[in-house]
N, C-alpha and C. Protein backbone atom coordinates (compact mmCIF):
# COMPACT_ATOMS: atom_id res chain seq x y z
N UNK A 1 -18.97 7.15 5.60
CA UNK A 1 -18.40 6.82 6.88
C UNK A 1 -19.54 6.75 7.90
N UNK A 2 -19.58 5.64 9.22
CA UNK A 2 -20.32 5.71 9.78
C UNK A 2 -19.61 6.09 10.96
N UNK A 3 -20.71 6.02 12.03
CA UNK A 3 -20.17 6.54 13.37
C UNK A 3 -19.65 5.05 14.09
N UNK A 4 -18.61 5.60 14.79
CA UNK A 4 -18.06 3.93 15.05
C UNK A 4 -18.43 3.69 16.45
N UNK A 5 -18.04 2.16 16.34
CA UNK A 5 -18.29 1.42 17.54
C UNK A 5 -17.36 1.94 18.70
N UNK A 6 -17.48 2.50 19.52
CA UNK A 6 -16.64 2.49 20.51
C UNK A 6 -16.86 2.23 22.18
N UNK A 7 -15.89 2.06 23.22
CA UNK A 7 -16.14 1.14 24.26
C UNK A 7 -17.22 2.79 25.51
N UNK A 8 -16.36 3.58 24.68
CA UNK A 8 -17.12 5.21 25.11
C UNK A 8 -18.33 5.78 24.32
N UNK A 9 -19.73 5.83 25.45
CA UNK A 9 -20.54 5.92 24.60
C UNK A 9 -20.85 7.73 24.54
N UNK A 10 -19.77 8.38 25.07
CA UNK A 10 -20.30 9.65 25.26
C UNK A 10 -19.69 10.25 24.27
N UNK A 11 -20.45 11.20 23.33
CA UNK A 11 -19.62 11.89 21.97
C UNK A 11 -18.51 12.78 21.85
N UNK A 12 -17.76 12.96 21.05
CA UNK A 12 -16.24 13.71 21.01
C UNK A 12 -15.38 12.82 22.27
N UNK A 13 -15.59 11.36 22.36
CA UNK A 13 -14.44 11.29 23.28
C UNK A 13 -13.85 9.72 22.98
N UNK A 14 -12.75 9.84 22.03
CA UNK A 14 -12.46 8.45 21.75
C UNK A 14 -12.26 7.21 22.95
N UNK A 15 -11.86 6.60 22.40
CA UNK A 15 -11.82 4.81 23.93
C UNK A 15 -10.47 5.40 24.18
N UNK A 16 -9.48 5.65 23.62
CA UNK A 16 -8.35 5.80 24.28
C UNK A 16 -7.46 6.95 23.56
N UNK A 17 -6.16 7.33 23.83
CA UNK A 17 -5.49 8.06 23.53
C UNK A 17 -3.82 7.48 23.66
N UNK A 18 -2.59 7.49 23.10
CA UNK A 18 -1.49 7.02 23.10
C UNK A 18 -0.57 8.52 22.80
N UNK A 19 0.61 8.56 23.44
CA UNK A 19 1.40 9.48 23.54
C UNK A 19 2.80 8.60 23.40
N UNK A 20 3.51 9.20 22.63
CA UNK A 20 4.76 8.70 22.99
C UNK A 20 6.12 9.58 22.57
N UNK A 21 7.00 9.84 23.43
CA UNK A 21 8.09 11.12 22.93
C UNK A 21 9.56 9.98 22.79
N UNK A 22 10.52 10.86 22.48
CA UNK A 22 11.61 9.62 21.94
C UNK A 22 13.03 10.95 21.98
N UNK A 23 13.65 11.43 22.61
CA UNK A 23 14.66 12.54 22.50
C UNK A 23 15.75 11.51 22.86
N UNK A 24 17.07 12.11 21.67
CA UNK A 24 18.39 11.78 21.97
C UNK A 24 18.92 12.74 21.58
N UNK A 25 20.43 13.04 22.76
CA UNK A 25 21.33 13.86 22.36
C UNK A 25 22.64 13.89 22.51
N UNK A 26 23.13 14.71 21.64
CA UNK A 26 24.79 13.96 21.56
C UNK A 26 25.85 15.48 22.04
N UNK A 27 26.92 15.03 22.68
CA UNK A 27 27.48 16.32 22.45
C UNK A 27 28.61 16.89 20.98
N UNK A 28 28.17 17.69 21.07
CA UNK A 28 29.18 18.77 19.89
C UNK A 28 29.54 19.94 19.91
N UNK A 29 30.90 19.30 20.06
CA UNK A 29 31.57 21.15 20.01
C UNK A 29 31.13 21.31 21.70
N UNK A 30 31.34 22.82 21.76
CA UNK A 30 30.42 23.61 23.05
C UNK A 30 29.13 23.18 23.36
N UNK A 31 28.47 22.27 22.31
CA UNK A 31 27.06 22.03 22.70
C UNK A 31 26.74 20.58 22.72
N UNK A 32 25.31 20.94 22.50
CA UNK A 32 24.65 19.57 22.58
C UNK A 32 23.41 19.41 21.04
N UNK A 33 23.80 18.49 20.64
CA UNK A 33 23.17 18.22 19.33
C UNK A 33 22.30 17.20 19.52
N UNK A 34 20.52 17.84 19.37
CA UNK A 34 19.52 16.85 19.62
C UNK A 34 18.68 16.66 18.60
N UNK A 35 17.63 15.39 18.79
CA UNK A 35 16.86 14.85 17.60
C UNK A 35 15.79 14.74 18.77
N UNK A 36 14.14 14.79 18.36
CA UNK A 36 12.98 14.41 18.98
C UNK A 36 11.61 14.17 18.51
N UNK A 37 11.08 13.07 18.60
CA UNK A 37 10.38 12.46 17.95
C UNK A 37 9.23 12.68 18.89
N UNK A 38 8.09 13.12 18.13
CA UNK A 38 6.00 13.01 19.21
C UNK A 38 5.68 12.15 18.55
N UNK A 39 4.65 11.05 19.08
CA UNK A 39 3.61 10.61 18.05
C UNK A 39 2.28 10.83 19.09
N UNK A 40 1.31 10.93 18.43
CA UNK A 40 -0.05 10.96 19.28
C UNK A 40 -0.60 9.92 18.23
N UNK A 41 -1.52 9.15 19.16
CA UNK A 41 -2.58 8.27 18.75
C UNK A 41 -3.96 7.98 19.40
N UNK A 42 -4.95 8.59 18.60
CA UNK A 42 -6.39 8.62 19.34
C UNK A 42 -7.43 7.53 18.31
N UNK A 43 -8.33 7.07 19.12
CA UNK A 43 -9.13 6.01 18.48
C UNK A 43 -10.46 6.77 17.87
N UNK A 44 -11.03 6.21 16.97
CA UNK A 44 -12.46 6.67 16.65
C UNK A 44 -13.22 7.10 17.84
N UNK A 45 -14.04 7.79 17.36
CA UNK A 45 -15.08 8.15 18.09
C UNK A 45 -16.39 8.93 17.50
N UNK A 46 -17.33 9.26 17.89
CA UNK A 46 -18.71 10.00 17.64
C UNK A 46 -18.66 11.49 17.76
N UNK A 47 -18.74 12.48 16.80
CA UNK A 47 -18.58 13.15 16.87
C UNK A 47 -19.59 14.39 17.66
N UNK A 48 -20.98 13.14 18.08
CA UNK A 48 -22.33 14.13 18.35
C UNK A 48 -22.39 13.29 19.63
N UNK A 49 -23.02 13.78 20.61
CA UNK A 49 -23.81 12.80 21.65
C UNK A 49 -24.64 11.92 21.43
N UNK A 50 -24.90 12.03 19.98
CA UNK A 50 -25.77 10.73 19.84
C UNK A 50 -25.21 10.13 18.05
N UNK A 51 -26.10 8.43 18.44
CA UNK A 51 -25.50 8.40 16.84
C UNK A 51 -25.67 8.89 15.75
N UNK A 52 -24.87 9.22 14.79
CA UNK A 52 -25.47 9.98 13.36
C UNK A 52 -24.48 9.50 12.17
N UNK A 53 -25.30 8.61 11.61
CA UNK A 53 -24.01 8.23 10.50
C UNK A 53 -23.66 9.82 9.27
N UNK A 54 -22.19 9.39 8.99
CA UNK A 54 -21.62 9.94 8.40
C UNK A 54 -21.01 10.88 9.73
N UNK A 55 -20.75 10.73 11.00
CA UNK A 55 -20.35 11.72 11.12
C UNK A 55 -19.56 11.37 12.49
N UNK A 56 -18.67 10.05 12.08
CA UNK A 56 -17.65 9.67 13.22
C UNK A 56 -16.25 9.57 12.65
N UNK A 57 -15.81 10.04 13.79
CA UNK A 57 -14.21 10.36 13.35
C UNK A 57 -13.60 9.14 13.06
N UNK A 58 -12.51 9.40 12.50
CA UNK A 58 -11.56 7.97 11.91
C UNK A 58 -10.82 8.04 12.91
N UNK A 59 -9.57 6.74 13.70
CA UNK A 59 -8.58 6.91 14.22
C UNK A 59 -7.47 7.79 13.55
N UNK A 60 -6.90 8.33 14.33
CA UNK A 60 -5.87 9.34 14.09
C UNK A 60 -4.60 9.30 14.65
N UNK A 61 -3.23 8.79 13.41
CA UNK A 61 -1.73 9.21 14.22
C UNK A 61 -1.10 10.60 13.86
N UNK A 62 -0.68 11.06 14.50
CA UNK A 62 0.02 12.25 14.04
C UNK A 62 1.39 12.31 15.14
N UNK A 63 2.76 12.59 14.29
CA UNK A 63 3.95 12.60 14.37
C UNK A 63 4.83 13.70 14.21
N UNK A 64 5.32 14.60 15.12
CA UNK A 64 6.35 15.65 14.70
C UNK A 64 7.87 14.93 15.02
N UNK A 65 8.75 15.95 14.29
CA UNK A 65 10.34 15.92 14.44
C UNK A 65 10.61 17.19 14.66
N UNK A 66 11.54 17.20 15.35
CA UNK A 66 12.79 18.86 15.90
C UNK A 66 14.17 18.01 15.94
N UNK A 67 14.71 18.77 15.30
CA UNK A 67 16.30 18.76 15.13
C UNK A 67 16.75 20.13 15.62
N UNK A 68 17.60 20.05 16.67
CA UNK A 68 18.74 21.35 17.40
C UNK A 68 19.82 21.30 17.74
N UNK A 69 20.10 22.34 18.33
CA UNK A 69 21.49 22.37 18.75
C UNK A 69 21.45 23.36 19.85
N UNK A 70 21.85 23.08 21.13
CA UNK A 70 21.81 23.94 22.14
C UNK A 70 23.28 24.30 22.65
N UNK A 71 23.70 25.57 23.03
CA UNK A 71 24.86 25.62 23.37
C UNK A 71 24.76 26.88 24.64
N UNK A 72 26.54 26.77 25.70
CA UNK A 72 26.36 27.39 26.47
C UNK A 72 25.30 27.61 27.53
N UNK A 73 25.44 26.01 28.08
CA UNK A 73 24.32 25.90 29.23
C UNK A 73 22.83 25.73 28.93
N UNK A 74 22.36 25.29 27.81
CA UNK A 74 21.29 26.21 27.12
C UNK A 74 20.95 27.06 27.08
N UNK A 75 21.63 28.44 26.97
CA UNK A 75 21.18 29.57 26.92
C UNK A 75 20.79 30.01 25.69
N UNK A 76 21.27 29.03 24.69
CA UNK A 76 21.08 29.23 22.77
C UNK A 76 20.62 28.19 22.64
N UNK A 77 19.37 27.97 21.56
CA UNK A 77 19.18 26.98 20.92
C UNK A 77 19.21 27.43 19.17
N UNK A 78 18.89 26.99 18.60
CA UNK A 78 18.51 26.73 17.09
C UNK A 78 18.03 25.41 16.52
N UNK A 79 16.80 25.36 15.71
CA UNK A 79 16.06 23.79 15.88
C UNK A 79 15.06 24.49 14.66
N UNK A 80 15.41 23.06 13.73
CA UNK A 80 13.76 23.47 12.59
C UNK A 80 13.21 22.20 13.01
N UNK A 81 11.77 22.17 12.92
CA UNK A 81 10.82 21.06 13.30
C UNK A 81 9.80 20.90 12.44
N UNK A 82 8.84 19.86 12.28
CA UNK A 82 7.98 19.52 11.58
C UNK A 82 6.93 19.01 12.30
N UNK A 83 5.44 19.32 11.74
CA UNK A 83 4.57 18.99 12.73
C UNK A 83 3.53 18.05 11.84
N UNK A 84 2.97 16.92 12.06
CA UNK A 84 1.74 16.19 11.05
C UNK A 84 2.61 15.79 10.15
N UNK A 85 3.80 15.25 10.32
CA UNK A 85 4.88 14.97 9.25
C UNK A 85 4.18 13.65 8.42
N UNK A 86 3.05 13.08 8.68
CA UNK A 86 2.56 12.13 7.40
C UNK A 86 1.34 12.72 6.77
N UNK A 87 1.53 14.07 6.99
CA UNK A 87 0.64 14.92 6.52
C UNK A 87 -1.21 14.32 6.44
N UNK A 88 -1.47 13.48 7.10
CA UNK A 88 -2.70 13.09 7.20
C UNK A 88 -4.03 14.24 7.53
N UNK A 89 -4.67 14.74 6.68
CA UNK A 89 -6.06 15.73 7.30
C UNK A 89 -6.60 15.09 7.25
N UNK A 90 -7.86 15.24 7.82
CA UNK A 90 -9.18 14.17 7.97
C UNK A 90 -10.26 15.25 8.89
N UNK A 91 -11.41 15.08 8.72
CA UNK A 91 -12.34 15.99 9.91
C UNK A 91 -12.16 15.35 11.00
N UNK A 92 -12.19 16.12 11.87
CA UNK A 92 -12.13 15.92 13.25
C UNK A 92 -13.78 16.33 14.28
N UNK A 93 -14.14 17.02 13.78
CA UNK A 93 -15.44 17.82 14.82
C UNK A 93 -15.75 18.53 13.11
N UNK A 94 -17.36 18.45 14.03
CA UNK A 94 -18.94 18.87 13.01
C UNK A 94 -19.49 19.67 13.88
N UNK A 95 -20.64 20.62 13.02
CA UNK A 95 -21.79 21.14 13.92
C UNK A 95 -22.69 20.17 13.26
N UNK A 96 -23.63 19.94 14.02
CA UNK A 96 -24.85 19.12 13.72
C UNK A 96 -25.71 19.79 13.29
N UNK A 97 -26.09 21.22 13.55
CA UNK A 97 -27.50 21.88 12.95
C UNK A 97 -26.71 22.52 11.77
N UNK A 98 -25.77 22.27 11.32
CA UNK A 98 -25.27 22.34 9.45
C UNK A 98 -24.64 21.69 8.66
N UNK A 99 -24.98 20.50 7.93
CA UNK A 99 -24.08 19.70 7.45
C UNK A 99 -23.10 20.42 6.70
N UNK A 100 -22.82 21.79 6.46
CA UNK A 100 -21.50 22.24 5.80
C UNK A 100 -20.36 22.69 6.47
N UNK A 101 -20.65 22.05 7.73
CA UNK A 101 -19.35 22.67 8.94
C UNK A 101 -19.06 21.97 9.53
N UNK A 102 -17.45 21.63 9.26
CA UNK A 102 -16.84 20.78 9.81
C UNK A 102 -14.99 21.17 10.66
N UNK A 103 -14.70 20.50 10.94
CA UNK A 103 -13.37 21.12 11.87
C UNK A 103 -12.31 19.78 11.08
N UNK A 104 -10.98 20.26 10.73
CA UNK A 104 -9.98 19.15 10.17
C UNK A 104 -9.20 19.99 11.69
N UNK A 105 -8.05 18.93 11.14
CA UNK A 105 -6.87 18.54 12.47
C UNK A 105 -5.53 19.85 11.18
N UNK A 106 -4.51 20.26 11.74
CA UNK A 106 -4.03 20.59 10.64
C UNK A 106 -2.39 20.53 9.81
N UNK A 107 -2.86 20.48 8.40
CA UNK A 107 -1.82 20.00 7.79
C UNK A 107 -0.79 19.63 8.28
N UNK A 108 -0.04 19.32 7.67
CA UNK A 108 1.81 19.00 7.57
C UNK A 108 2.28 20.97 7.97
N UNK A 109 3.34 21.49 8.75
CA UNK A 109 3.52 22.35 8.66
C UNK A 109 5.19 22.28 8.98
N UNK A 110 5.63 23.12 9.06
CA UNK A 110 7.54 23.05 9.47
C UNK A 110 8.03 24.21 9.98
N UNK A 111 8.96 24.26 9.89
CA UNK A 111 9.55 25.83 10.46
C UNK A 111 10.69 26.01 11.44
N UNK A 112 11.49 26.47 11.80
CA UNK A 112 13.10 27.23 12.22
C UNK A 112 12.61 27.64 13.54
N UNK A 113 13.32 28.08 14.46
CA UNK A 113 13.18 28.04 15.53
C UNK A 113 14.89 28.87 16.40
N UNK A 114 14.77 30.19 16.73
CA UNK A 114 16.06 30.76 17.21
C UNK A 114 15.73 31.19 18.88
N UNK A 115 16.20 30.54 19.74
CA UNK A 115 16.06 30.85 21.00
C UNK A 115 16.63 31.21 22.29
N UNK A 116 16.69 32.32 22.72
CA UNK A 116 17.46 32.45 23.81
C UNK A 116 17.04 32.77 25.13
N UNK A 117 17.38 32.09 26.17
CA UNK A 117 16.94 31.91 27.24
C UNK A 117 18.15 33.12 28.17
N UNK A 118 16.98 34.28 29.25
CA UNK A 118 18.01 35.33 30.00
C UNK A 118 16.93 35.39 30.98
């Protein structure tokens, strides 16, 4: 991999960044039954202040989901979610004075979620 071309010549800082969220919700019952979608999208970039092949980041999407259910004003929720749901790792950040150290972004992860708001 080389270090890529980008419109930013200063290192660790891709040309751009994309965000986008997506929530719908329905009612049920006493509550409210929701779905919500993240995606982040960042472009290549250099991982050093200066050039150094082998050591520029790839573009990167990463996507979570939460599924819940809130009830009673929201004072209850319950929601399992998923985070890096296309499970993509890749390095993200290096040290330069050791080629054996590097930083990844991380895995696919999931997990439940019980909440009450007082």
């Amino acid at each position: 991999m080389t270090a890529p071309d980008t419109a930013n010549d200063a290192g660790l800082a891709p040309a751009f960044y994309l965000n986008f969220t997506l929530r719908d919700a329905r009612p049920l019952g006493e509550g409210e039954l929701y779905a919500l979608t993240d995606w982040s999208y960042r472009t290549a970039y250099n991982m050093f202040l200066y050039e150094a092949k082998g050591y520029g980041a790839k573009a990167l999407l990463e996507g979570g989901l939460r599924l819940g259910y809130k009830w009673d004003n929201g004072k209850y929720e319950v929601a399992a979610f998923a985070r890096n749901i296309t499970n993509r790792v890749q390095v993200v950040a290096a040290i330069d004075f050791d080629n054996l150290t590097g930083t990844v972004n991380e895995p696919r992860n999931y997990g439940a979620q019980f909440r009450v708001d007082f």
